[in-house]
PDB file of N, CA and C in Angstrom:
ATOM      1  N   UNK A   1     -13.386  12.438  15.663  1.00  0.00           N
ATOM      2  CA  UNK A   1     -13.356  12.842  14.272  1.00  0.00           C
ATOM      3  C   UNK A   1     -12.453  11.883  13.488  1.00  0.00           C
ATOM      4  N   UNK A   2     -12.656  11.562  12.215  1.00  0.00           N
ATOM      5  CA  UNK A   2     -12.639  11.137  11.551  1.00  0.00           C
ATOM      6  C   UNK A   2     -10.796  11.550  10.313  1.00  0.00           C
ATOM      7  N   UNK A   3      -9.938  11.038  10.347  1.00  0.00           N
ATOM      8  CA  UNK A   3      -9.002  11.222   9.594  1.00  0.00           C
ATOM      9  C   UNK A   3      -8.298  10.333   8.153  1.00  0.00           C
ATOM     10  N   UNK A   4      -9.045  10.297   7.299  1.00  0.00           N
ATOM     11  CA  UNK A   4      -7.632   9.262   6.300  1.00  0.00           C
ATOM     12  C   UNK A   4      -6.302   9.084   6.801  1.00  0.00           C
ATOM     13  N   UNK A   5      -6.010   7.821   6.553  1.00  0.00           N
ATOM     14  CA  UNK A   5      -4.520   7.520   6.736  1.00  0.00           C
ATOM     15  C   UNK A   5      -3.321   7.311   5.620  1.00  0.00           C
ATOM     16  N   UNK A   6      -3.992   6.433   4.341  1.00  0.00           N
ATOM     17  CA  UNK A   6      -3.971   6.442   3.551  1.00  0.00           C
ATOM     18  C   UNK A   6      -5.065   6.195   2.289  1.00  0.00           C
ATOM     19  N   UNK A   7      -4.082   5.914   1.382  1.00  0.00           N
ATOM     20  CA  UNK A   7      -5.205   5.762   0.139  1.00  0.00           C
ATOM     21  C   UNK A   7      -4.489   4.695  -0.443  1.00  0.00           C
ATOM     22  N   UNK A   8      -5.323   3.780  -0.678  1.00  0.00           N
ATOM     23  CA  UNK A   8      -4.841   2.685  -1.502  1.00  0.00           C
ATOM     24  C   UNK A   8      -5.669   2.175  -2.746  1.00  0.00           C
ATOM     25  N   UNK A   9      -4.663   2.247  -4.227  1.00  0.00           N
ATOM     26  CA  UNK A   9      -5.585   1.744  -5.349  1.00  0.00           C
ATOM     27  C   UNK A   9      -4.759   0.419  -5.283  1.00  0.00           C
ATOM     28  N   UNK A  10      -5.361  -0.470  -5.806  1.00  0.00           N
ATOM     29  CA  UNK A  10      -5.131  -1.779  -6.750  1.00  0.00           C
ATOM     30  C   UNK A  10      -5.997  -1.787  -7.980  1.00  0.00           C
ATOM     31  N   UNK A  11      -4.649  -2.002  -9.115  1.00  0.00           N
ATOM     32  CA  UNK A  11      -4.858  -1.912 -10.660  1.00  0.00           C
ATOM     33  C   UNK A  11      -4.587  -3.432 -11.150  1.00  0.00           C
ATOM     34  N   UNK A  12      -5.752  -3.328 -12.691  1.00  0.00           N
ATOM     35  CA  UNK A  12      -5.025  -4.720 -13.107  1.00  0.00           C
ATOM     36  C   UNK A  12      -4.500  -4.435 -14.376  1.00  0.00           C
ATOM     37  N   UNK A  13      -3.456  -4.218 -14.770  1.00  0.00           N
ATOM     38  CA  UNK A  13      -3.139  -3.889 -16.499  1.00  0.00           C
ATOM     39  C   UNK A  13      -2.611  -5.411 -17.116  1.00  0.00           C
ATOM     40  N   UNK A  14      -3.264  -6.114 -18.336  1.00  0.00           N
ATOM     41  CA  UNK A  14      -3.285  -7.412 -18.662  1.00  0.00           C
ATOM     42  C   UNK A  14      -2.737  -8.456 -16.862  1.00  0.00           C
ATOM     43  N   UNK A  15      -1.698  -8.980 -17.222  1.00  0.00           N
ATOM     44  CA  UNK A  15      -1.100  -9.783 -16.256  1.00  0.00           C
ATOM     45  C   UNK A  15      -0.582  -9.313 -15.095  1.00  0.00           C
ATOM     46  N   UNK A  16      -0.618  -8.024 -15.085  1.00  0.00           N
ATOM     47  CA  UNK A  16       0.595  -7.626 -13.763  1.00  0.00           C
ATOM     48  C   UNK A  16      -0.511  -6.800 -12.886  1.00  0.00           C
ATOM     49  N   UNK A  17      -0.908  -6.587 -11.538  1.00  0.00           N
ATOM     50  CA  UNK A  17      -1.512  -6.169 -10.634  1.00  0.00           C
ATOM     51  C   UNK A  17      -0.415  -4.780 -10.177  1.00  0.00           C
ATOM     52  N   UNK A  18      -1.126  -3.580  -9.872  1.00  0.00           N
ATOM     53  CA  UNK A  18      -0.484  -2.707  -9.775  1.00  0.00           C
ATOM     54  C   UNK A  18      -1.319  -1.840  -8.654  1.00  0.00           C
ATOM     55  N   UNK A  19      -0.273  -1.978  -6.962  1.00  0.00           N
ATOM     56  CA  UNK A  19      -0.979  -1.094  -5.507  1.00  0.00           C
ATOM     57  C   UNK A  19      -0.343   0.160  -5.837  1.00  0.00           C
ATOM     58  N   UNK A  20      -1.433   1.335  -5.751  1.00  0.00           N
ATOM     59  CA  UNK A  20      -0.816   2.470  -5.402  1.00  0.00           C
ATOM     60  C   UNK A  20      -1.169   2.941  -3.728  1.00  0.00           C
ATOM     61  N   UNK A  21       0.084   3.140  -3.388  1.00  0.00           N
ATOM     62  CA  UNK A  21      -0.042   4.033  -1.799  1.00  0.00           C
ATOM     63  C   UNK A  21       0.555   5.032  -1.539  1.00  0.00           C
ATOM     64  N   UNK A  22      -0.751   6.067  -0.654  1.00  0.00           N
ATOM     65  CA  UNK A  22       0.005   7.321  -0.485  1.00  0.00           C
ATOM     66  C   UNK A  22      -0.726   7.752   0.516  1.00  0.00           C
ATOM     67  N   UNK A  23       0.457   8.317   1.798  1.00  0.00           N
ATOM     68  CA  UNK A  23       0.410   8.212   3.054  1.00  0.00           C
ATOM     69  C   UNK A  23       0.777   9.477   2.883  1.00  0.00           C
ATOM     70  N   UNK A  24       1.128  10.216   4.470  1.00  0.00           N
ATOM     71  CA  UNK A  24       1.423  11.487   4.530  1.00  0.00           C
ATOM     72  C   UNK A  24       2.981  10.866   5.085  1.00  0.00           C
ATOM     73  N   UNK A  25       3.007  10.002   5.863  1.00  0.00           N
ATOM     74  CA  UNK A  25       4.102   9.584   6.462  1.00  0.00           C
ATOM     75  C   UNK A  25       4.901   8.515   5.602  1.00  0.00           C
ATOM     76  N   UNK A  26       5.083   8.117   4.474  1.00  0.00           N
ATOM     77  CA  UNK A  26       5.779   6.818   3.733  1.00  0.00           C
ATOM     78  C   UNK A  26       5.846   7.499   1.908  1.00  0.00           C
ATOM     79  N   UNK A  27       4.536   8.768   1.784  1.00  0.00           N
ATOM     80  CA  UNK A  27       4.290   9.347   0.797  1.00  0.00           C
ATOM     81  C   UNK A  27       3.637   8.183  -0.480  1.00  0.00           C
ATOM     82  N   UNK A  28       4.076   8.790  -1.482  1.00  0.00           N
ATOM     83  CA  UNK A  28       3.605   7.812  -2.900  1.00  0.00           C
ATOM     84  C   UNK A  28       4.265   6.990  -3.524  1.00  0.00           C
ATOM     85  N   UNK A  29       3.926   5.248  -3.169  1.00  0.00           N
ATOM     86  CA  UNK A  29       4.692   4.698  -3.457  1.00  0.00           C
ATOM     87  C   UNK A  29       3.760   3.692  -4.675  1.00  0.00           C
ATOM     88  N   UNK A  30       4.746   2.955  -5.186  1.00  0.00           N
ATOM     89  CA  UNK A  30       4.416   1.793  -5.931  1.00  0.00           C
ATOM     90  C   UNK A  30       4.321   0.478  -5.912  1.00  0.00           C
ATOM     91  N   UNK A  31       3.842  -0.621  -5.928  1.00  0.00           N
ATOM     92  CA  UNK A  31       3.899  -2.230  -6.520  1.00  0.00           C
ATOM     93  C   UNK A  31       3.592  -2.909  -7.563  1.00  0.00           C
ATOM     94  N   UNK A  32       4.695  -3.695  -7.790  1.00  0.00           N
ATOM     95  CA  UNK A  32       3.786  -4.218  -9.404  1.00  0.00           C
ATOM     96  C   UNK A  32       4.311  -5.918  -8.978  1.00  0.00           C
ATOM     97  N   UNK A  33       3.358  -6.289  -9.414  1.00  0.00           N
ATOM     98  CA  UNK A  33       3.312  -7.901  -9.144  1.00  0.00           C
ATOM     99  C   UNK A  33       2.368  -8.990 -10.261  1.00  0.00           C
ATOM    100  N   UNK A  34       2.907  -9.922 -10.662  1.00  0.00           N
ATOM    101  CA  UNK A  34       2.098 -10.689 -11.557  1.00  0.00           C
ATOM    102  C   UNK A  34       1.101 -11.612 -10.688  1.00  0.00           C
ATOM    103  N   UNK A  35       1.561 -11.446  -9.239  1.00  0.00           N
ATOM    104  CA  UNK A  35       0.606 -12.424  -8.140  1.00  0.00           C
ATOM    105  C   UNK A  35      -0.339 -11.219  -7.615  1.00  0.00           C
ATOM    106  N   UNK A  36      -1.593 -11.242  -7.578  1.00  0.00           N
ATOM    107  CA  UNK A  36      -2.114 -10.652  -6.345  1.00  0.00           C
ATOM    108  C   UNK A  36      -1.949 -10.634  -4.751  1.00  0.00           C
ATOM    109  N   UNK A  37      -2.045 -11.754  -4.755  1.00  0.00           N
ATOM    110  CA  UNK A  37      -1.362 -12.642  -3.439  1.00  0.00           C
ATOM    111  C   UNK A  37      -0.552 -11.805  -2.724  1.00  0.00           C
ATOM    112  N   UNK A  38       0.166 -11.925  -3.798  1.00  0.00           N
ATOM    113  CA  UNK A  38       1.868 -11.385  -3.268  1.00  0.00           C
ATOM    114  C   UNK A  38       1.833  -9.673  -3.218  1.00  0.00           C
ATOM    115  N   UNK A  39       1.708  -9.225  -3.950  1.00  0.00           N
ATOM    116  CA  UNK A  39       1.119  -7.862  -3.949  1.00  0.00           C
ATOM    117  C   UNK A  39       0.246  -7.111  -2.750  1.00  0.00           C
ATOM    118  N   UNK A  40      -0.797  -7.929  -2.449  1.00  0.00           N
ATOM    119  CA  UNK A  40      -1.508  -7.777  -0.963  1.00  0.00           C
ATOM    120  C   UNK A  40      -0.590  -7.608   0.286  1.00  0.00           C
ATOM    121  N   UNK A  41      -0.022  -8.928   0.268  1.00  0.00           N
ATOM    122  CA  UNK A  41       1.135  -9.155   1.451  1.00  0.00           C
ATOM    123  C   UNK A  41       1.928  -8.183   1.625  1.00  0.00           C
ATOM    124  N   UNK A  42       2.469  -7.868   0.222  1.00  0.00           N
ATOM    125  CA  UNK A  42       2.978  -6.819   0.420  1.00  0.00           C
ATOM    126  C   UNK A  42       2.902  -5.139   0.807  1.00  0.00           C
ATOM    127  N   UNK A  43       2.125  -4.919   0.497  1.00  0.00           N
ATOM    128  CA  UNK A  43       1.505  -3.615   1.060  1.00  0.00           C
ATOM    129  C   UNK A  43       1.001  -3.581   2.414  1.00  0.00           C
ATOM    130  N   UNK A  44       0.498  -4.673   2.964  1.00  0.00           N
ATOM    131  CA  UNK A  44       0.100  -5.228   4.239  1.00  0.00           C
ATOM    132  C   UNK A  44       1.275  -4.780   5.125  1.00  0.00           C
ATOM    133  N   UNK A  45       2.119  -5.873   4.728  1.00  0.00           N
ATOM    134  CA  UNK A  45       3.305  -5.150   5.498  1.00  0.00           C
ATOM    135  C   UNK A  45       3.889  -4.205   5.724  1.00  0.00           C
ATOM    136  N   UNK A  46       4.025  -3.375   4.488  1.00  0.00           N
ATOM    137  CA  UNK A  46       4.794  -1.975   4.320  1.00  0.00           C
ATOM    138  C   UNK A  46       3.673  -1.164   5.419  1.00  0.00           C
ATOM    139  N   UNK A  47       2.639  -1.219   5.393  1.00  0.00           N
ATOM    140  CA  UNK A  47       1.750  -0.174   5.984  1.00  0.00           C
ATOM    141  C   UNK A  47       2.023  -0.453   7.456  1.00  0.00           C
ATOM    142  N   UNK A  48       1.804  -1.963   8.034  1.00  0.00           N
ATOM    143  CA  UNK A  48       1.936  -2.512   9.290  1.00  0.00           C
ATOM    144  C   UNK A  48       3.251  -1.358  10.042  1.00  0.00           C
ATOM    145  N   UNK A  49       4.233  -1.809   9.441  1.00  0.00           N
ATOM    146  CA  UNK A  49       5.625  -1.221   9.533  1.00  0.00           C
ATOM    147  C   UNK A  49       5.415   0.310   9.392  1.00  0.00           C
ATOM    148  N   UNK A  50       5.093   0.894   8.883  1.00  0.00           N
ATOM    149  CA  UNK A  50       4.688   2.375   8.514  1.00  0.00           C
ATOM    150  C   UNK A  50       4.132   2.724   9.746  1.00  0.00           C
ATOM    151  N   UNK A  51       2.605   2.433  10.474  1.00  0.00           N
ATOM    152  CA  UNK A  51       2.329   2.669  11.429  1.00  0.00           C
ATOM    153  C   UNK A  51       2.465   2.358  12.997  1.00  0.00           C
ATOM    154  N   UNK A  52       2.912   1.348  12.662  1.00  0.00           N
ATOM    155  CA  UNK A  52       3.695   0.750  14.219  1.00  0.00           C
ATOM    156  C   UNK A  52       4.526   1.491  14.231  1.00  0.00           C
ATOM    157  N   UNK A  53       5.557   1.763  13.329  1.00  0.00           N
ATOM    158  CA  UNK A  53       6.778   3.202  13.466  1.00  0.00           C
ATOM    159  C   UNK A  53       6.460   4.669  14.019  1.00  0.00           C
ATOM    160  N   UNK A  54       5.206   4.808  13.636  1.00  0.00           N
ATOM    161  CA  UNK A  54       4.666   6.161  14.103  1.00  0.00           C
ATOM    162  C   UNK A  54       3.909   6.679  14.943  1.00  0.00           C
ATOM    163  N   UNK A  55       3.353   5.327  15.993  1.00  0.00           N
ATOM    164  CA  UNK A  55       2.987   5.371  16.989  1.00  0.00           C
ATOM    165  C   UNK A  55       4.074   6.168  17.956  1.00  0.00           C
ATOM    166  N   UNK A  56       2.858   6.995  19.149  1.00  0.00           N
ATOM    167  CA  UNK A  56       3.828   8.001  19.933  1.00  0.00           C
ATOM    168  C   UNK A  56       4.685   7.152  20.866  1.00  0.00           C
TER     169      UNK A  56
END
């Protein structure tokens, strides 16, 4: 069966790129970045780290 882990938006408001994430385990967080790039990476990681932590 089948579970979400999280939910992830990416926004663009004019210049600045904006990830929303919300986990059960890290909850609702934010990014705001004028790079996409950088913004990606970043959430990449936070999640990486999020679930490698919560492995049994």
């Amino acid at each position: 069966m089948e579970e979400p882990l999280c939910n992830v938006e990416f926004l663009k408001s004019n210049s600045t790129y904006v990830a929303r994430v919300q986990s059960d385990i890290g909850g609702l967080r934010e990014y705001r970045s004028g790079s996409l790039e950088e913004i990606l990476e970043q959430v990449i990681i936070d999640l990486q780290e999020e679930f490698e932590s919560a492995r049994p």
